[in-house]
N, C-alpha and C. Protein backbone atom coordinates (compact mmCIF):
# COMPACT_ATOMS: atom_id res chain seq x y z
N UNK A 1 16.22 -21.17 -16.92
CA UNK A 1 15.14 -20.30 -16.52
C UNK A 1 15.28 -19.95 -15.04
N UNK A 2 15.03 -18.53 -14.65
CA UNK A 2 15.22 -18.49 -13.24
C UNK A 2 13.55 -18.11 -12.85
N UNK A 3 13.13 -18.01 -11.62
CA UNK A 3 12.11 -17.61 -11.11
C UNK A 3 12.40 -16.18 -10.07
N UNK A 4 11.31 -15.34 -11.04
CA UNK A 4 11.35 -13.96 -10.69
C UNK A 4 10.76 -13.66 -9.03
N UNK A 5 11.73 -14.34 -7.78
CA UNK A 5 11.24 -14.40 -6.67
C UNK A 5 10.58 -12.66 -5.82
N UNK A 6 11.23 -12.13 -6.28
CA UNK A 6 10.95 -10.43 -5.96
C UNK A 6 9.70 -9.93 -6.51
N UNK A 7 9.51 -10.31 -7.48
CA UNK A 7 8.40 -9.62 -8.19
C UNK A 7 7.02 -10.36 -7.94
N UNK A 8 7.46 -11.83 -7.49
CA UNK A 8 6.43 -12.57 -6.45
C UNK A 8 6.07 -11.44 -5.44
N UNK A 9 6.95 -11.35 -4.76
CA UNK A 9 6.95 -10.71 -3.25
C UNK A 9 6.42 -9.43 -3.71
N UNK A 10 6.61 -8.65 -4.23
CA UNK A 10 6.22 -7.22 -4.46
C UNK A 10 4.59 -7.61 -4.91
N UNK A 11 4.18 -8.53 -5.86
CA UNK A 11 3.16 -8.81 -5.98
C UNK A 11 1.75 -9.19 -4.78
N UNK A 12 2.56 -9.57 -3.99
CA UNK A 12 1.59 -10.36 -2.66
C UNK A 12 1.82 -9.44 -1.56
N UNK A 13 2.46 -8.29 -1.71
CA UNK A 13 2.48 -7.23 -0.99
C UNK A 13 3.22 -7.89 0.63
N UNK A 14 4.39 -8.44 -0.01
CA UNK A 14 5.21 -9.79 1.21
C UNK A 14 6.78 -9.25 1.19
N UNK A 15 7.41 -9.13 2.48
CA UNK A 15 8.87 -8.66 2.13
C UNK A 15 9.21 -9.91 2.95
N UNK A 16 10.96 -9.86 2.55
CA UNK A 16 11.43 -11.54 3.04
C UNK A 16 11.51 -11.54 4.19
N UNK A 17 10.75 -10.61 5.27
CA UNK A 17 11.25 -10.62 6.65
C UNK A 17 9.78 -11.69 7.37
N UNK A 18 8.69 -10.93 5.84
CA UNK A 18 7.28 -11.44 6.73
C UNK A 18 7.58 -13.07 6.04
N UNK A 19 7.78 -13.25 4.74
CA UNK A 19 7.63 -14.95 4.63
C UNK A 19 9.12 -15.52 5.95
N UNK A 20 9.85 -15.66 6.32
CA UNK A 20 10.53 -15.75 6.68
C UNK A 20 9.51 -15.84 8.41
N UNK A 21 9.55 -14.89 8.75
CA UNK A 21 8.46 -14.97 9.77
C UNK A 21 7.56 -16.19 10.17
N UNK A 22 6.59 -15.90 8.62
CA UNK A 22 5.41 -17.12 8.89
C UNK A 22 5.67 -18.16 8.75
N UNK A 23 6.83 -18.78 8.16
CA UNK A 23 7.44 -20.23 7.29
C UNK A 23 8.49 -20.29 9.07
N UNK A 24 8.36 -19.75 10.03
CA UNK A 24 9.69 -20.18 11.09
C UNK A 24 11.07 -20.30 10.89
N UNK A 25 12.06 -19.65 9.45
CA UNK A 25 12.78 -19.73 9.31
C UNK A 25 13.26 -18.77 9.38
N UNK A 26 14.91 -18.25 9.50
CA UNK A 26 15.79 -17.27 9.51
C UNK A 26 15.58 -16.54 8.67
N UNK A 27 15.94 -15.52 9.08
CA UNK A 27 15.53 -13.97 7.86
C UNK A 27 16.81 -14.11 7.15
N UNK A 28 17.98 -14.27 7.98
CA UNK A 28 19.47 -14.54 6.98
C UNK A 28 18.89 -15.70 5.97
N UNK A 29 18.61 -16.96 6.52
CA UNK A 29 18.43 -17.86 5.61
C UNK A 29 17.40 -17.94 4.37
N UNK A 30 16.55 -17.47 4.52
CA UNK A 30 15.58 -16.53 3.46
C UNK A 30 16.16 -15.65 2.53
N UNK A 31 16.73 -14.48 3.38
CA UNK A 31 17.09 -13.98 2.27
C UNK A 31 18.28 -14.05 1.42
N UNK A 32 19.20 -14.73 2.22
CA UNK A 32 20.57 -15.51 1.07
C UNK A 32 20.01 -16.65 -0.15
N UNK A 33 18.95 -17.44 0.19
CA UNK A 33 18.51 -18.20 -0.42
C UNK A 33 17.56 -17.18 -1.66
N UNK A 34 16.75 -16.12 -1.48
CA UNK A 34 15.65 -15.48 -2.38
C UNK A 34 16.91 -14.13 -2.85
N UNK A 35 18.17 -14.39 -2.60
CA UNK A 35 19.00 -13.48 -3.20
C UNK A 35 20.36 -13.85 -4.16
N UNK A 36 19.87 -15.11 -3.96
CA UNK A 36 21.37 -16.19 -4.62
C UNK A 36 21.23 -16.24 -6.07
N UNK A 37 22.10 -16.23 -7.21
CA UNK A 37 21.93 -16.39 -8.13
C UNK A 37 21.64 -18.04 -8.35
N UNK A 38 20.36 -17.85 -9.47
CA UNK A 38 19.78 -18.92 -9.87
C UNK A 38 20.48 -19.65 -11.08
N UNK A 39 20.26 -21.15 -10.82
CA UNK A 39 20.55 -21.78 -12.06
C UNK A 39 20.09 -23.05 -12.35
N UNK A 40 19.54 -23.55 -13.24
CA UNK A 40 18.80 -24.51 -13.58
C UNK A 40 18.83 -25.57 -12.39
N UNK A 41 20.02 -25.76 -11.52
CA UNK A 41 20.39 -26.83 -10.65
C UNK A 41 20.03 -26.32 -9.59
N UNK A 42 19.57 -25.00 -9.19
CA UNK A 42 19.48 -24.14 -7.81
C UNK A 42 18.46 -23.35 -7.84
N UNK A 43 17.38 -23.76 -8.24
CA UNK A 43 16.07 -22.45 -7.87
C UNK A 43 15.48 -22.73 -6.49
N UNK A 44 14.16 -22.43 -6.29
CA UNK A 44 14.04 -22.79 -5.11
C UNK A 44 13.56 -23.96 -4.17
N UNK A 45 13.81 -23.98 -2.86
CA UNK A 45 13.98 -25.73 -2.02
C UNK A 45 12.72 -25.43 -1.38
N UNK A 46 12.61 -26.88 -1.14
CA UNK A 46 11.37 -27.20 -0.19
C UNK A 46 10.94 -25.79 1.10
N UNK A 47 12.13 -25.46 1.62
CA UNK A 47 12.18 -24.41 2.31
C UNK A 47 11.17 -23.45 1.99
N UNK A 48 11.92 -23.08 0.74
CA UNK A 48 11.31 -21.31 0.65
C UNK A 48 10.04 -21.41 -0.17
N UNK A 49 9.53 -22.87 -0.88
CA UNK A 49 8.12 -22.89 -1.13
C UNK A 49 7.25 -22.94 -0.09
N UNK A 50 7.56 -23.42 1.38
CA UNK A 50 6.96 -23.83 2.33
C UNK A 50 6.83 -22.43 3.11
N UNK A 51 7.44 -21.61 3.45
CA UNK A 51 8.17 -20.07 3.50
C UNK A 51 7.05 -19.36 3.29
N UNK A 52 6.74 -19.24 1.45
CA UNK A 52 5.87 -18.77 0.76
C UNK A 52 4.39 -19.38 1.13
N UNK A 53 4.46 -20.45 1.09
CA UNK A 53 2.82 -21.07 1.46
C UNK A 53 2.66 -20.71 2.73
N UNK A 54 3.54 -20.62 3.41
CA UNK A 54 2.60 -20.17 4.84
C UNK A 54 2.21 -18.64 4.89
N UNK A 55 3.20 -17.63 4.28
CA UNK A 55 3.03 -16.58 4.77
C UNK A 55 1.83 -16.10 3.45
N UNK A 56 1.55 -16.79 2.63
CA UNK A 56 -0.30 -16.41 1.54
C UNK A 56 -0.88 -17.67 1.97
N UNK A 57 -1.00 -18.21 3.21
CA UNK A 57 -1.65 -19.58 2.88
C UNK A 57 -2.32 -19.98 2.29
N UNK A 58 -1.44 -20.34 1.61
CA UNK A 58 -2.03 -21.37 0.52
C UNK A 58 -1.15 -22.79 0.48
N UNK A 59 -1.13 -23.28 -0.54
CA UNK A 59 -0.67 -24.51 -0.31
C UNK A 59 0.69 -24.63 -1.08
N UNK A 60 1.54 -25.79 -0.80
CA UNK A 60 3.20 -25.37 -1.24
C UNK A 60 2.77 -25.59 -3.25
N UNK A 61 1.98 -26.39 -3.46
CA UNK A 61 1.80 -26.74 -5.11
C UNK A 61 1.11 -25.60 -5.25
N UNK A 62 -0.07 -24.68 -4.80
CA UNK A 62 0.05 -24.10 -5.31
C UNK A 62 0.93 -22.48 -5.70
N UNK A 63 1.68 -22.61 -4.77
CA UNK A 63 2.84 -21.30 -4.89
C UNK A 63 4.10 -21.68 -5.84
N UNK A 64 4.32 -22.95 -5.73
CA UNK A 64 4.79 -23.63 -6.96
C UNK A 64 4.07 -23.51 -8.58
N UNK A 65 2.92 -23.94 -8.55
CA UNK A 65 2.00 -23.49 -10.25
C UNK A 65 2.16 -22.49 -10.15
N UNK A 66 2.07 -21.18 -8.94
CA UNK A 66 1.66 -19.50 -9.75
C UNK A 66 3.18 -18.85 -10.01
N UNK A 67 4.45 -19.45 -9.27
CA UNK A 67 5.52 -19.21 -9.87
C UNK A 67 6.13 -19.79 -10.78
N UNK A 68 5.59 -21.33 -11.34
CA UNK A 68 5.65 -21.49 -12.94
C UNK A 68 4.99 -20.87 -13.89
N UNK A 69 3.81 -20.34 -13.62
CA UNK A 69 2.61 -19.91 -14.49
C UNK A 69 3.01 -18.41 -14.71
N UNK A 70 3.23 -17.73 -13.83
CA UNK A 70 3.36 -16.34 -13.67
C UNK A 70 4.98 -15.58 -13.55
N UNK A 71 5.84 -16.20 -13.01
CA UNK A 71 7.36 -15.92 -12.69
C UNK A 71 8.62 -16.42 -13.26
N UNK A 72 8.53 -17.11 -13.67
CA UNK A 72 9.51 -17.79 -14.65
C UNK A 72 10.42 -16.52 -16.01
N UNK A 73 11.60 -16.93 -15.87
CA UNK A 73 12.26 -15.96 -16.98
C UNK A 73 13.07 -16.80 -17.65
N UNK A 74 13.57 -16.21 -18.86
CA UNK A 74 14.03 -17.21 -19.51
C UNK A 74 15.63 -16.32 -19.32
């Protein structure tokens, strides 16, 4: 299963420059990571949930539940 990270972002009206921004991390490193092909062993790291929670603050579990609940592909 991969997680539909784009369609997150298009959803929260967020491009990888602003999570990248609010999370203090590299815009390269963001977006090689939210552009890498996924695989059961490689979705996403502590990083880019932390990334995501800052820039909707909210919290890292819950950007974790709404991209199991809502983003997930098979």
């Amino acid at each position: 299963m991969e997680i539909d990270i784009k369609a997150y972002l298009v959803d929260h009206n967020l491009t990888i420059y602003q999570v990248a921004k609010a999370g203090g991390y590299g815009y390269t490193t963001i977006h090689k990571s939210f552009n890498k092909p996924q695989s059961e062993a490689t979705s996403l790291n502590l990083r880019d949930l932390d990334a995501l929670a800052q820039a909707t603050e909210s919290s890292m579990w819950e950007v974790l539940k709404e991209l199991e609940t809502n983003y997930l592909e098979d």
